[in-house]
N, C-alpha and C. Protein backbone atom coordinates (compact mmCIF):
# COMPACT_ATOMS: atom_id res chain seq x y z
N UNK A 1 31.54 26.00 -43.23
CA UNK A 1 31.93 26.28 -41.86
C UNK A 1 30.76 26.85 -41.07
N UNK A 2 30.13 27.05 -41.71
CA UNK A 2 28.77 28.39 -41.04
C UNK A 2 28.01 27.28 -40.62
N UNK A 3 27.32 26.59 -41.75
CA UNK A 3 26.72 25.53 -40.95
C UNK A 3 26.58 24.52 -39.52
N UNK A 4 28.25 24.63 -39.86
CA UNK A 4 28.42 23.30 -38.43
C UNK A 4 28.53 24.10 -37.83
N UNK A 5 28.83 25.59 -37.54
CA UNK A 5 28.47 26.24 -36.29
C UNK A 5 27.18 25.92 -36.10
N UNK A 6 26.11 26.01 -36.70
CA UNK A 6 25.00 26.18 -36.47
C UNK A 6 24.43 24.69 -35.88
N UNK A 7 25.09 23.86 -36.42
CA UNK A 7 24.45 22.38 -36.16
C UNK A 7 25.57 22.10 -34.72
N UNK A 8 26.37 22.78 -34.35
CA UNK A 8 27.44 22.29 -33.14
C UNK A 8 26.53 23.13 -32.27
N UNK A 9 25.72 24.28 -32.32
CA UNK A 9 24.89 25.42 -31.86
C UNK A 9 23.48 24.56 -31.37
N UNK A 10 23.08 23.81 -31.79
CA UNK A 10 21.75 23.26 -32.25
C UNK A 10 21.73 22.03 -31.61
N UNK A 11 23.00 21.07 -31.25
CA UNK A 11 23.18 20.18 -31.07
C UNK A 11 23.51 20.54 -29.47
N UNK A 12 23.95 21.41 -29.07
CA UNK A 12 24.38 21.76 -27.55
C UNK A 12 23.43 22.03 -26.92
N UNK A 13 22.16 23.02 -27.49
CA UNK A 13 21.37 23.23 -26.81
C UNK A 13 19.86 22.52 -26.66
N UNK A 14 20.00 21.25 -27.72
CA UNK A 14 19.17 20.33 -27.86
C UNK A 14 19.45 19.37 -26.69
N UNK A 15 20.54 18.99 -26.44
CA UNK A 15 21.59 18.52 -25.47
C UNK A 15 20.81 19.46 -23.87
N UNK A 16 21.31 20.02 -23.88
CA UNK A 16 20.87 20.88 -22.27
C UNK A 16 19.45 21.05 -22.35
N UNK A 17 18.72 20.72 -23.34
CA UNK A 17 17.40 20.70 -23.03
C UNK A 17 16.78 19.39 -22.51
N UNK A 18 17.36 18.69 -23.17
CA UNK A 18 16.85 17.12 -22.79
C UNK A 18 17.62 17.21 -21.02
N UNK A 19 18.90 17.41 -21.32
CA UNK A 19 19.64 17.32 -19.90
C UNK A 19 18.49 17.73 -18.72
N UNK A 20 17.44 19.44 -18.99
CA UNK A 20 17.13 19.87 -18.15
C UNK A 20 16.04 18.73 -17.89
N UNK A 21 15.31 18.64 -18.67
CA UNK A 21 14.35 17.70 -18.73
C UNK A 21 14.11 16.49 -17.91
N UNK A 22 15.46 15.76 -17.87
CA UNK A 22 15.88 14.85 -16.87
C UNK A 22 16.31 14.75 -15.76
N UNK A 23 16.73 15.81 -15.77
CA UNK A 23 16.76 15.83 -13.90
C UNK A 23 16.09 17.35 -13.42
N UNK A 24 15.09 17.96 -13.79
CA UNK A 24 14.10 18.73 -13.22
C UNK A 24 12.74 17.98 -13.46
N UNK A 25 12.92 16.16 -13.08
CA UNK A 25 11.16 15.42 -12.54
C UNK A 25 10.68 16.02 -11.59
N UNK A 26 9.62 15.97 -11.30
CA UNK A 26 8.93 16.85 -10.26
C UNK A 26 9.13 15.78 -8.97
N UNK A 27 9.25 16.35 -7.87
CA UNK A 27 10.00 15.84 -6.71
C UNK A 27 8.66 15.65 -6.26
N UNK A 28 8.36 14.47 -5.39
CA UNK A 28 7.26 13.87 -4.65
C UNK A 28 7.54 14.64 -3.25
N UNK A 29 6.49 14.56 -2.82
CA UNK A 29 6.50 15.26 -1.20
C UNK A 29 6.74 13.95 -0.42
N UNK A 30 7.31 13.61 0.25
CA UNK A 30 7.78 12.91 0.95
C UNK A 30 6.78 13.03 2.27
N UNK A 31 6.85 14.23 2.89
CA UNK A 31 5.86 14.40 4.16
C UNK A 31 5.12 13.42 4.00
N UNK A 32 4.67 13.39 5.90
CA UNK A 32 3.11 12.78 6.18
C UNK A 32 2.87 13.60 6.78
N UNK A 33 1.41 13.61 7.13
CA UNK A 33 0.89 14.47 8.01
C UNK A 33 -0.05 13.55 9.14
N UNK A 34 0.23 13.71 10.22
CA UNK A 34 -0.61 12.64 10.99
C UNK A 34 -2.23 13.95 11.52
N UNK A 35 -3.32 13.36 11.27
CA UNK A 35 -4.07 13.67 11.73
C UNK A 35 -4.94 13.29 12.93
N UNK A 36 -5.14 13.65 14.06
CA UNK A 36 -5.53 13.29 15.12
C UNK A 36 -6.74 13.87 15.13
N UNK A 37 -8.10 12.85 15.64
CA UNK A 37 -9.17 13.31 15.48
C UNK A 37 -9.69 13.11 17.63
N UNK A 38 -9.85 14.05 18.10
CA UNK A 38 -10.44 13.69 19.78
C UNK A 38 -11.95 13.41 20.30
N UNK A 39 -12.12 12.17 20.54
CA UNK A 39 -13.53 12.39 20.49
C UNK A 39 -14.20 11.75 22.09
N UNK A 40 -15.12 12.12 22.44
CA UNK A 40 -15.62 11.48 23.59
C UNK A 40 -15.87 10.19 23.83
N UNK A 41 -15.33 9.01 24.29
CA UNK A 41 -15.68 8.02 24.74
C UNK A 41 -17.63 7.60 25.18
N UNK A 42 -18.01 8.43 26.00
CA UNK A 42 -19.41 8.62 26.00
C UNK A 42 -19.94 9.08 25.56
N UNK A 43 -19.81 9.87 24.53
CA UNK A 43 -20.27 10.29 23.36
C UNK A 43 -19.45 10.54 22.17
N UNK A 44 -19.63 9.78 21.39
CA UNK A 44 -18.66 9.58 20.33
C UNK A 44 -18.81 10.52 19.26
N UNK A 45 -20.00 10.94 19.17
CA UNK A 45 -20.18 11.98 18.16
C UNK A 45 -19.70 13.18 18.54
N UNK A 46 -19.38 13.46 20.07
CA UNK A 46 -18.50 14.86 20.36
C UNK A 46 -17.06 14.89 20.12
N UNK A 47 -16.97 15.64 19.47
CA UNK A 47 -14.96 16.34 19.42
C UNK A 47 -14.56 17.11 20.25
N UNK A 48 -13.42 17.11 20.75
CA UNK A 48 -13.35 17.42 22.34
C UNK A 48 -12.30 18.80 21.82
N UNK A 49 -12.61 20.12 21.64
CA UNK A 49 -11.37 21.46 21.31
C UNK A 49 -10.45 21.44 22.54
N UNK A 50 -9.48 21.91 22.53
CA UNK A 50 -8.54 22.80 23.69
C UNK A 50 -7.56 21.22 23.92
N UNK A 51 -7.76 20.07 23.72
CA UNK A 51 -7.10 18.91 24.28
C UNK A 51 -6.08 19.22 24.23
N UNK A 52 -5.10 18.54 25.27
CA UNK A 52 -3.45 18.40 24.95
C UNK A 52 -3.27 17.43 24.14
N UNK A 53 -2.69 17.25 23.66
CA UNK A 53 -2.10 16.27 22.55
C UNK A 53 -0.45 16.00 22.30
N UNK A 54 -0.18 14.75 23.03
CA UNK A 54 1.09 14.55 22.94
C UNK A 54 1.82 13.33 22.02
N UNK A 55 2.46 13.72 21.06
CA UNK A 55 2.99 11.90 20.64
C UNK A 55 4.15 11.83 20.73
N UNK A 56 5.02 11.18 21.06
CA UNK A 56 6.75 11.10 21.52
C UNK A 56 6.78 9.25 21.00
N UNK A 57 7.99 9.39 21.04
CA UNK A 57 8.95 8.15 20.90
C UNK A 57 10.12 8.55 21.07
N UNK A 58 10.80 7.77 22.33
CA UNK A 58 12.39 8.29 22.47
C UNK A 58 12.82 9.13 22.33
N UNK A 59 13.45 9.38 21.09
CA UNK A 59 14.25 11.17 21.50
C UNK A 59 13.00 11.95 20.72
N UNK A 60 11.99 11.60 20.06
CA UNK A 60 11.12 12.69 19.78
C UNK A 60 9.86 13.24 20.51
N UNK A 61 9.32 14.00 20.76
CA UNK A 61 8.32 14.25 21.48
C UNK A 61 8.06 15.54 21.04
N UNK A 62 6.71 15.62 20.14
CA UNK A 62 5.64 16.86 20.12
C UNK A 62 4.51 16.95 20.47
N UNK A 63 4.20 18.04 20.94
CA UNK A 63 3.56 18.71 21.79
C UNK A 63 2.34 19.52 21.13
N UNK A 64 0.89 19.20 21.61
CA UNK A 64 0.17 20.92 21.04
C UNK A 64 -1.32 21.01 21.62
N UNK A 65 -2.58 21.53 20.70
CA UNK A 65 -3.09 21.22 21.08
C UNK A 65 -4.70 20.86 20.07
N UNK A 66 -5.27 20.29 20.15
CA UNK A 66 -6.55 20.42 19.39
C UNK A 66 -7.62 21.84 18.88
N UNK A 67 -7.63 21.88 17.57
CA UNK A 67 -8.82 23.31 17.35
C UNK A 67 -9.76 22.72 17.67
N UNK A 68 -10.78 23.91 17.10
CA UNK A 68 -12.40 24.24 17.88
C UNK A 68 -12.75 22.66 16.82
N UNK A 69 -12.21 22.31 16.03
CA UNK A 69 -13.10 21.03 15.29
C UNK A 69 -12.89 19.68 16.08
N UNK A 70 -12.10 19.86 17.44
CA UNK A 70 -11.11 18.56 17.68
C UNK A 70 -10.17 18.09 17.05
N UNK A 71 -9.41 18.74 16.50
CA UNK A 71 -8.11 18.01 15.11
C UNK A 71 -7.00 18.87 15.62
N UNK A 72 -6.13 17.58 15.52
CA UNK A 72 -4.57 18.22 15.44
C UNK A 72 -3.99 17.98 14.81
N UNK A 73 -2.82 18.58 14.14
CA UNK A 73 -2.48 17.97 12.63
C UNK A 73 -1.16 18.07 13.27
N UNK A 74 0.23 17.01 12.35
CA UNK A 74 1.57 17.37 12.47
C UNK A 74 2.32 16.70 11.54
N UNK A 75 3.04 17.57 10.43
CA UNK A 75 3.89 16.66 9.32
C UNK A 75 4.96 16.37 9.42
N UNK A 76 5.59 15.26 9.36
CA UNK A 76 6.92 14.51 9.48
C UNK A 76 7.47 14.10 8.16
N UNK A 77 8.98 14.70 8.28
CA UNK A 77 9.59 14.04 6.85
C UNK A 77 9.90 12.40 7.08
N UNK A 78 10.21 11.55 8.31
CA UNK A 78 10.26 10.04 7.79
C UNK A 78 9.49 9.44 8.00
N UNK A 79 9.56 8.17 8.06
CA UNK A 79 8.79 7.50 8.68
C UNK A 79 8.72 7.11 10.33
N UNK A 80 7.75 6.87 10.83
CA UNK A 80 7.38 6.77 12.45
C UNK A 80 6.21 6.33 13.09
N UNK A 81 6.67 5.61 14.19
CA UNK A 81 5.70 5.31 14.45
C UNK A 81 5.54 5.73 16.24
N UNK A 82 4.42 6.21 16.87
CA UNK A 82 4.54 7.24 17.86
C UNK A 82 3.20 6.90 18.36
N UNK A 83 3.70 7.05 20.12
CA UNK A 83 2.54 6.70 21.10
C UNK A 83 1.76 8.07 21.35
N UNK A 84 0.65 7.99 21.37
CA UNK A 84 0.05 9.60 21.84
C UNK A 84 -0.81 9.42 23.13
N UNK A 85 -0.80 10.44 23.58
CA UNK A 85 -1.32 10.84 24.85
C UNK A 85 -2.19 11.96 24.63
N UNK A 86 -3.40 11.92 25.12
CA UNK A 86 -4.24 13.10 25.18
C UNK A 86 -5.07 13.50 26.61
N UNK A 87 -5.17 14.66 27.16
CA UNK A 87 -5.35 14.52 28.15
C UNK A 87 -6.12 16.28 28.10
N UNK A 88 -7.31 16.26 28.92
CA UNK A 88 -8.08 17.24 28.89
C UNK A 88 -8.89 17.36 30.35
N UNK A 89 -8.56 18.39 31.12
CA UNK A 89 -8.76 18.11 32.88
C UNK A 89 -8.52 16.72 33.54
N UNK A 90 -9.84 15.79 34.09
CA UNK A 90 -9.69 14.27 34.12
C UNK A 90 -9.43 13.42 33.34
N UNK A 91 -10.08 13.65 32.09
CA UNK A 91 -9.87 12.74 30.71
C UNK A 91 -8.58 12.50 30.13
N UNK A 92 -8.91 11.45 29.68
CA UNK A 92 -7.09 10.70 29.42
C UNK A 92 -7.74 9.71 28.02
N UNK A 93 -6.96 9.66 26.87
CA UNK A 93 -6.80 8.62 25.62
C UNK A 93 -5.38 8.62 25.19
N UNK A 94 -4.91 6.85 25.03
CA UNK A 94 -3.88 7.05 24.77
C UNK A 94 -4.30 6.45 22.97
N UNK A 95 -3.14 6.19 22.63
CA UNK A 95 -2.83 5.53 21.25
C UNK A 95 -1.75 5.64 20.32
N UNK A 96 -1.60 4.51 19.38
CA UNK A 96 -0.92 4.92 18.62
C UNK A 96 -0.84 5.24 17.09
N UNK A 97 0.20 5.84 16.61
CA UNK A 97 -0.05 6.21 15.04
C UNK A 97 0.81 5.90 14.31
N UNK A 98 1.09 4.85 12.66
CA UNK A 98 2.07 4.66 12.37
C UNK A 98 2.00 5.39 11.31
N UNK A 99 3.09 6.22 11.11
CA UNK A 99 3.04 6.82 9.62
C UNK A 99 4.22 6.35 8.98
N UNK A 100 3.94 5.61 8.04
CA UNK A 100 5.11 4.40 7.26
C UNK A 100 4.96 4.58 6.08
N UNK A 101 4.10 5.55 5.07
CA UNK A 101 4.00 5.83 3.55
C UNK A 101 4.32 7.18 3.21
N UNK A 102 5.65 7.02 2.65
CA UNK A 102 6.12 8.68 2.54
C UNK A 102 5.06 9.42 1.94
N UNK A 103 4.53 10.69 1.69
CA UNK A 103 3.53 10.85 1.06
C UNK A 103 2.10 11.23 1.22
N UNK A 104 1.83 10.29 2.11
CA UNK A 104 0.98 9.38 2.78
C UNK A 104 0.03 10.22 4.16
N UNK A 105 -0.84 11.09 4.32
CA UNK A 105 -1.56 11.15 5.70
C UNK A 105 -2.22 10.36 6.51
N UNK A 106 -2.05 9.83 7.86
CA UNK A 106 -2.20 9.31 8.68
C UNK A 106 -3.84 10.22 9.40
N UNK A 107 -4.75 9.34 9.41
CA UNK A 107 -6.01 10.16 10.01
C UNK A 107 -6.35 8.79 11.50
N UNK A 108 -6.33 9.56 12.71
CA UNK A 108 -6.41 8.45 13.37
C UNK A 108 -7.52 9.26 14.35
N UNK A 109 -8.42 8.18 15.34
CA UNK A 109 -9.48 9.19 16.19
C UNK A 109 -9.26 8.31 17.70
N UNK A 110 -8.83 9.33 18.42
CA UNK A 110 -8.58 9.03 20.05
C UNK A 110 -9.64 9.30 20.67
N UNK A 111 -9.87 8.12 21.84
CA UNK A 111 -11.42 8.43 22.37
C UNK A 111 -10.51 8.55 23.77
N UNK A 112 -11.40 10.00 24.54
CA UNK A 112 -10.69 10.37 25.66
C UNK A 112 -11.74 9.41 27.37
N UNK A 113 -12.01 9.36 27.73
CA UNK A 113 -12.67 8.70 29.03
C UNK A 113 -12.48 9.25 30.41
C-alpha cells in the first residue's frame, strides 16, 4: 500500500510538471515599434530635434515629438499601417509606415523641405 502511495505521489507531480512545462512557453512580444528617423531634405546628413511628428489613420492618431538625435519612437500591439506628418516651423515631410510583422521594428527616415 505504501508504495502506490508513493508511485500515485510521483506520478501526479511528474504530471503537473510536464503540465507546467507546456503551457508556461515563453510568450513572443508581439509589439512593433515604429521608428522615425527626421532628416533635412537639403541636407540629408542633418537630423532635425524638436519636430512634430504625427501618424494617424482613422480613428487612430498619435502625436509627439522628435529627441536631440531626430528619432521618434512608438510601439503598437497590431498591425498598421499609418500616414505621418512632420512639420517643424515652415518645413513639412509626409510619409508612410507599415508595421505588418508582429515582433518586428519598423525604422523609417522622413525628409522634411
Amino acid at each position: 500500500m505504501f508504495t502506490t502511495t508513493k508511485q500515485i505521489l510521483f506520478f501526479l507531480l511528474s504530471l503537473g510538471f510536464i503540465g507546467s512545462l507546456m503551457f508556461s512557453s515563453c510568450k513572443k512580444d508581439a509589439s512593433m515599434e515604429a521608428i522615425l528617423v527626421v532628416r533635412l531634405m537639403s541636407d540629408t546628413t542633418v537630423k532635425v530635434p524638436n519636430a512634430r511628428v504625427r501618424m494617424h489613420k482613422e480613428d487612430i492618431d498619435v502625436l509627439g515629438y522628435t529627441n536631440q538625435n531626430g528619432e521618434y519612437r512608438h510601439t503598437f500591439d497590431l498591425p498598421i499601417q499609418l500616414d505621418i506628418e512632420v512639420t517643424i516651423d515652415t518645413l513639412k515631410g509626409i510619409g508612410v509606415i507599415n508595421l505588418g510583422d508582429p515582433g518586428k521594428d519598423v525604422r523609417k527616415t522622413i525628409y522634411i523641405y
